[in-house]
C-alpha atoms as a PDB file:
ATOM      1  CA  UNK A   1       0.000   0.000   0.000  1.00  0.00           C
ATOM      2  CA  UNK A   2       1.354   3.619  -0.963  1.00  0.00           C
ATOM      3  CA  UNK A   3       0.985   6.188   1.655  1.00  0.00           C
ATOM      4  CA  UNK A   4       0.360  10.000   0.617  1.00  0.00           C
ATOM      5  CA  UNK A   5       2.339  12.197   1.776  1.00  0.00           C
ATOM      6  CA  UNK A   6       1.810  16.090   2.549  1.00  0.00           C
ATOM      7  CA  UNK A   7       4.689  18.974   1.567  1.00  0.00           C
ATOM      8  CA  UNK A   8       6.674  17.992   4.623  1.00  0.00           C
ATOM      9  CA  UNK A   9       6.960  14.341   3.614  1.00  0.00           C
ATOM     10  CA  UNK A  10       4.939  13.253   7.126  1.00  0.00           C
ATOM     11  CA  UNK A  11       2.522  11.030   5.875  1.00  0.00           C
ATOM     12  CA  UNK A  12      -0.714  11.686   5.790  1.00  0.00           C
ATOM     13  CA  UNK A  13      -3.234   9.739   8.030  1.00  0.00           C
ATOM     14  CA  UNK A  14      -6.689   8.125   7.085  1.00  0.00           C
ATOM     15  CA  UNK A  15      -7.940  11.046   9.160  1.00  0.00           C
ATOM     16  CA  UNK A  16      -6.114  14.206   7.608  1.00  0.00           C
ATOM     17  CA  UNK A  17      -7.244  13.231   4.297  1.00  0.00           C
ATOM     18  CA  UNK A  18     -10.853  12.643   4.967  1.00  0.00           C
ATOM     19  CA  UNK A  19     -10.837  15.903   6.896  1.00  0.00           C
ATOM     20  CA  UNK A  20      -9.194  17.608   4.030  1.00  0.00           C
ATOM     21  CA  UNK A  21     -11.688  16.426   1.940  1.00  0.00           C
ATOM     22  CA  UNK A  22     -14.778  17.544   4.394  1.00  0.00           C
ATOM     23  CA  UNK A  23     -13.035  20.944   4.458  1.00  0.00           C
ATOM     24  CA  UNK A  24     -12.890  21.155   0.528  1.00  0.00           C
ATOM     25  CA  UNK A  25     -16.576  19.862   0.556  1.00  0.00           C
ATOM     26  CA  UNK A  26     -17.259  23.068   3.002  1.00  0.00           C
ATOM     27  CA  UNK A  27     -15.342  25.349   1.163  1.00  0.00           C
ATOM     28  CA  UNK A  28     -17.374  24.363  -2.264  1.00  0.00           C
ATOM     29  CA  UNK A  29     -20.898  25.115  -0.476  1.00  0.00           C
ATOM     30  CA  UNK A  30     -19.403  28.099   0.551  1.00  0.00           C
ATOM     31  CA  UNK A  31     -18.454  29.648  -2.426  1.00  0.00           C
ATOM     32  CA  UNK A  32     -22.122  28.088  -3.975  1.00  0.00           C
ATOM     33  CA  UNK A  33     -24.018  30.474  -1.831  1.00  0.00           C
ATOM     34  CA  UNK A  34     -22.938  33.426  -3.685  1.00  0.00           C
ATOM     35  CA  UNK A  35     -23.014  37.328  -2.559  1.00  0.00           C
ATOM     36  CA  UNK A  36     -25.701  39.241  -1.501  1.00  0.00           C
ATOM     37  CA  UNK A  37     -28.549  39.709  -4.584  1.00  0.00           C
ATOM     38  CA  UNK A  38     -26.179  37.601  -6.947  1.00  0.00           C
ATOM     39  CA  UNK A  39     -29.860  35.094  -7.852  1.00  0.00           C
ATOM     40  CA  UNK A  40     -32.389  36.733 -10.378  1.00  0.00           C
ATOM     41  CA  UNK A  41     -34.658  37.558  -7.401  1.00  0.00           C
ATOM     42  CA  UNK A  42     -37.564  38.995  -9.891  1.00  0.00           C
ATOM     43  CA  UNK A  43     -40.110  36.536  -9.973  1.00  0.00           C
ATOM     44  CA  UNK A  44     -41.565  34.798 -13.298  1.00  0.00           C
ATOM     45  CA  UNK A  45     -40.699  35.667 -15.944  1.00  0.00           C
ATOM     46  CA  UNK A  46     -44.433  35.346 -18.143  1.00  0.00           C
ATOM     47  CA  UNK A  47     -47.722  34.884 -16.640  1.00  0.00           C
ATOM     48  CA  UNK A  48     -48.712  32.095 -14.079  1.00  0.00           C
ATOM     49  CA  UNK A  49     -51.600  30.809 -12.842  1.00  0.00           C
ATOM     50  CA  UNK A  50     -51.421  30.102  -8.993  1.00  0.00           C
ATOM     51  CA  UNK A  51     -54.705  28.448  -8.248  1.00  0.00           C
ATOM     52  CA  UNK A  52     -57.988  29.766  -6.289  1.00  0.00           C
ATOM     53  CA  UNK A  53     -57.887  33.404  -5.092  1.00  0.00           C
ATOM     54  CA  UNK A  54     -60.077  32.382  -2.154  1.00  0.00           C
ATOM     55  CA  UNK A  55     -57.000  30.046  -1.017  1.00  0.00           C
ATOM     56  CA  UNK A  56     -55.116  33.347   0.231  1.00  0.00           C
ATOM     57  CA  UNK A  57     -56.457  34.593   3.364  1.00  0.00           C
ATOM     58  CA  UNK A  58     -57.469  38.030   4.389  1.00  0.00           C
ATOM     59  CA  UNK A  59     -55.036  39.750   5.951  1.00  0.00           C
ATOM     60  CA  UNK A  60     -52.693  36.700   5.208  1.00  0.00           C
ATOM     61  CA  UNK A  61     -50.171  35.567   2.646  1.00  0.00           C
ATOM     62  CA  UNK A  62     -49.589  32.010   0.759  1.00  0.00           C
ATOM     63  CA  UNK A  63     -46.289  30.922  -0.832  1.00  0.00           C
ATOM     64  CA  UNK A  64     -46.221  29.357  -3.629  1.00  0.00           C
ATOM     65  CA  UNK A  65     -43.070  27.901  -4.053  1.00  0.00           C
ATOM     66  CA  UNK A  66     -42.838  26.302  -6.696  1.00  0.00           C
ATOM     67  CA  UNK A  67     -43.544  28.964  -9.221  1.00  0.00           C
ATOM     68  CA  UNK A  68     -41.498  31.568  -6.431  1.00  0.00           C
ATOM     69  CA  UNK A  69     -43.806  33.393  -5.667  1.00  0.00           C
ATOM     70  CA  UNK A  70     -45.675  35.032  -2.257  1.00  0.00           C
ATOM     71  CA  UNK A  71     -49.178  36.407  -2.516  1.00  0.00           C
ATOM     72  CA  UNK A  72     -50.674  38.721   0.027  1.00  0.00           C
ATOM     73  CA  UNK A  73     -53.933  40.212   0.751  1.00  0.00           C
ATOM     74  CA  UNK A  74     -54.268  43.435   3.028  1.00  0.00           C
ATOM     75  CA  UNK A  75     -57.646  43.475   2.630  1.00  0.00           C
ATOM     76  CA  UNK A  76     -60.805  41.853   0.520  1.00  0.00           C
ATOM     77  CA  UNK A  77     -60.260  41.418  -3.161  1.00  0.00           C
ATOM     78  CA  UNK A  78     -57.091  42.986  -2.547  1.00  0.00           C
ATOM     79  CA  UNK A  79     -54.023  40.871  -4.278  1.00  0.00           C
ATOM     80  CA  UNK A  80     -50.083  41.906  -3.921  1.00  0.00           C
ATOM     81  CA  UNK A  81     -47.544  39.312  -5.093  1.00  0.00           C
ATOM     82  CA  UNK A  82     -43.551  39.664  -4.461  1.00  0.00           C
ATOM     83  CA  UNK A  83     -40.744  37.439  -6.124  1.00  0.00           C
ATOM     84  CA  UNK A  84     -40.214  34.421  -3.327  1.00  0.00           C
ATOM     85  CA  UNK A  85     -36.634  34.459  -3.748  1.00  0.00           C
ATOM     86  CA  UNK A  86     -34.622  35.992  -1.019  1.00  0.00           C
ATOM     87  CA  UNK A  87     -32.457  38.933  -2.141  1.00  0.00           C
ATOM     88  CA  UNK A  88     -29.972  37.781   0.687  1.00  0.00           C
ATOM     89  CA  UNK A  89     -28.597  34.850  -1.979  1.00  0.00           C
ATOM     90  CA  UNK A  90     -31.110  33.044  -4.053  1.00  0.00           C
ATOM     91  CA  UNK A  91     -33.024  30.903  -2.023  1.00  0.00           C
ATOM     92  CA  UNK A  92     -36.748  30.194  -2.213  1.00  0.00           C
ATOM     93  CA  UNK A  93     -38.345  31.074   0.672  1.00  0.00           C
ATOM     94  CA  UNK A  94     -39.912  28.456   3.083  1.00  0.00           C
ATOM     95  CA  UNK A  95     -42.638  29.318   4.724  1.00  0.00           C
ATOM     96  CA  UNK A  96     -45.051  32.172   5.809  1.00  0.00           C
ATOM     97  CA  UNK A  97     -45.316  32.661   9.797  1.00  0.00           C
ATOM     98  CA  UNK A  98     -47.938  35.109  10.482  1.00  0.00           C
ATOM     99  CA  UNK A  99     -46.985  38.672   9.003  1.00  0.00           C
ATOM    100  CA  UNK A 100     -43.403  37.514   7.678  1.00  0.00           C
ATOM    101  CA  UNK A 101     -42.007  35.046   5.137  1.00  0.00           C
ATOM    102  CA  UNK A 102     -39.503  33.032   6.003  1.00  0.00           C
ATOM    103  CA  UNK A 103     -36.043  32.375   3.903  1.00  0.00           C
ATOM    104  CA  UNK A 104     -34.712  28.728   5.302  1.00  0.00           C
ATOM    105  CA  UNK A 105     -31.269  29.626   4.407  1.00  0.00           C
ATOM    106  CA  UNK A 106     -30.044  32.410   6.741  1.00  0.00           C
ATOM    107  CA  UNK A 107     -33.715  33.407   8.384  1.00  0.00           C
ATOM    108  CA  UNK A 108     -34.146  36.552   6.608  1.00  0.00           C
ATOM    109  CA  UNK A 109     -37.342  37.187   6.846  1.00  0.00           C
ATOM    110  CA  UNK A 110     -39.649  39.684   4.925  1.00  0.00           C
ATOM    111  CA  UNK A 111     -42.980  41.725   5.281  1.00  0.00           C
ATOM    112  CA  UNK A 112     -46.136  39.923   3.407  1.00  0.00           C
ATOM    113  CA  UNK A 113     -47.978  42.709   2.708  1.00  0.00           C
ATOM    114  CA  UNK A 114     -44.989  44.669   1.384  1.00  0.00           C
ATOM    115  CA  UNK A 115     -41.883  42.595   1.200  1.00  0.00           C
ATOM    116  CA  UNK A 116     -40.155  44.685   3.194  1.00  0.00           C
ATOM    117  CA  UNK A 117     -37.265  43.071   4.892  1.00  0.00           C
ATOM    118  CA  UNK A 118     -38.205  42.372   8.545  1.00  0.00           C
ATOM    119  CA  UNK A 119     -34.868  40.985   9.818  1.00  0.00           C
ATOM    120  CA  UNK A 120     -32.044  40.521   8.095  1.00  0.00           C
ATOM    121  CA  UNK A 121     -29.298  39.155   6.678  1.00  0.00           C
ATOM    122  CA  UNK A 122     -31.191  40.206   3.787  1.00  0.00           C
ATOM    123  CA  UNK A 123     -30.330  44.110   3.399  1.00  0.00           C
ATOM    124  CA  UNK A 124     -32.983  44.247  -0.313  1.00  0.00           C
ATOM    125  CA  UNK A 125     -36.354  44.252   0.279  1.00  0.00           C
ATOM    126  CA  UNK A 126     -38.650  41.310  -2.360  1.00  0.00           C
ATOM    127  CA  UNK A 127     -39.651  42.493  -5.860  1.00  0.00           C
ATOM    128  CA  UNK A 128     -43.302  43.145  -6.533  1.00  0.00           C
ATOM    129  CA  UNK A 129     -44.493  40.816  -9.347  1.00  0.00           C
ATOM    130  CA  UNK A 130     -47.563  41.751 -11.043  1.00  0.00           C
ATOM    131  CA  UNK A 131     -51.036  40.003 -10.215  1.00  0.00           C
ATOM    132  CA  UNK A 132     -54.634  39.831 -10.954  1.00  0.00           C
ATOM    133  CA  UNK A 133     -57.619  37.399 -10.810  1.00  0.00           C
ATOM    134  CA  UNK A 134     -59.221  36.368 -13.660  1.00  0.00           C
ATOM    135  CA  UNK A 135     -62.136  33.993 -13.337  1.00  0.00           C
ATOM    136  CA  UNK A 136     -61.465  33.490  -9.520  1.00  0.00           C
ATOM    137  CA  UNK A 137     -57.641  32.025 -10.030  1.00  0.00           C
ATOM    138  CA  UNK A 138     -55.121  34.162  -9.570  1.00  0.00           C
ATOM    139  CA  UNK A 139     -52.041  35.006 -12.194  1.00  0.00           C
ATOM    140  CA  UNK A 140     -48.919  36.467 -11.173  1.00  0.00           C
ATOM    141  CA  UNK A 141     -46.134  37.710 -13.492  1.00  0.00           C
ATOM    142  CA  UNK A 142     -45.952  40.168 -16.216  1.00  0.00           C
ATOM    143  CA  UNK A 143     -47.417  39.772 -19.967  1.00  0.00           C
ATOM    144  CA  UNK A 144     -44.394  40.901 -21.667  1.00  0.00           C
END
């Protein structure tokens, strides 16, 4: 069996490789986070349907995460829809507690009804993304 050694010639153990490894592993999830607003935090890109307008409370949000988006409504009939992706570094956000929407990543979390940034790391407040009903189901994104 070959041993591998390090710049010193001391060889290197079982244990200094696999925690060189682990720390190269670290190092590349690092770096895949990215800076501050480096994800296209804009929301969709054409229009979406979403589903029933009835399904977002009054004086609530829902996130829909899979098309990245978060829909609001401050009051009845009432419909304001932000871009779901945290401006802190890309991710989708994971949930809605109360007034505030959750990013899983570093716990920004932003205002429903404005996307205002709450607390941070995020510094960028959630881009408004058009919406309206149309036949009771709400669409969010622009009609460029």
């Amino acid at each position: 069996m070959r041993r591998v050694t390090t710049s010193k010639e001391t060889p290197a153990t079982r244990r200094t490789v696999l925690c060189g490894a682990a720390l190269a592993a670290l190092g590349l999830t690092a770096a895949a986070c990215g800076k501050e607003g480096s994800g296209d935090s804009s929301g969709p890109d054409k229009p979406v349907e979403l589903g029933e307008a009835a399904a977002v409370p009054v004086g609530g949000a829902k996130l829909y995460a899979q098309q990245k988006v978060l829909v609001s409504q401050p009051a009845e009939g009432e419909f304001k829809a932000f871009s779901a992706i945290c401006t802190h570094q890309g991710s989708v956000l994971g949930k809605v507690d109360g007034d505030v929407a959750v990013c899983p990543l570093h716990g920004s979390r932003f205002q429903v009804d404005s996307g205002k940034v709450a607390q941070g790391p995020a510094t960028k407040p959630l881009p408004s993304v058009p919406v309206k009903v149309r036949g009771g189901k709400l669409i969010a994104g622009s009609d460029k």
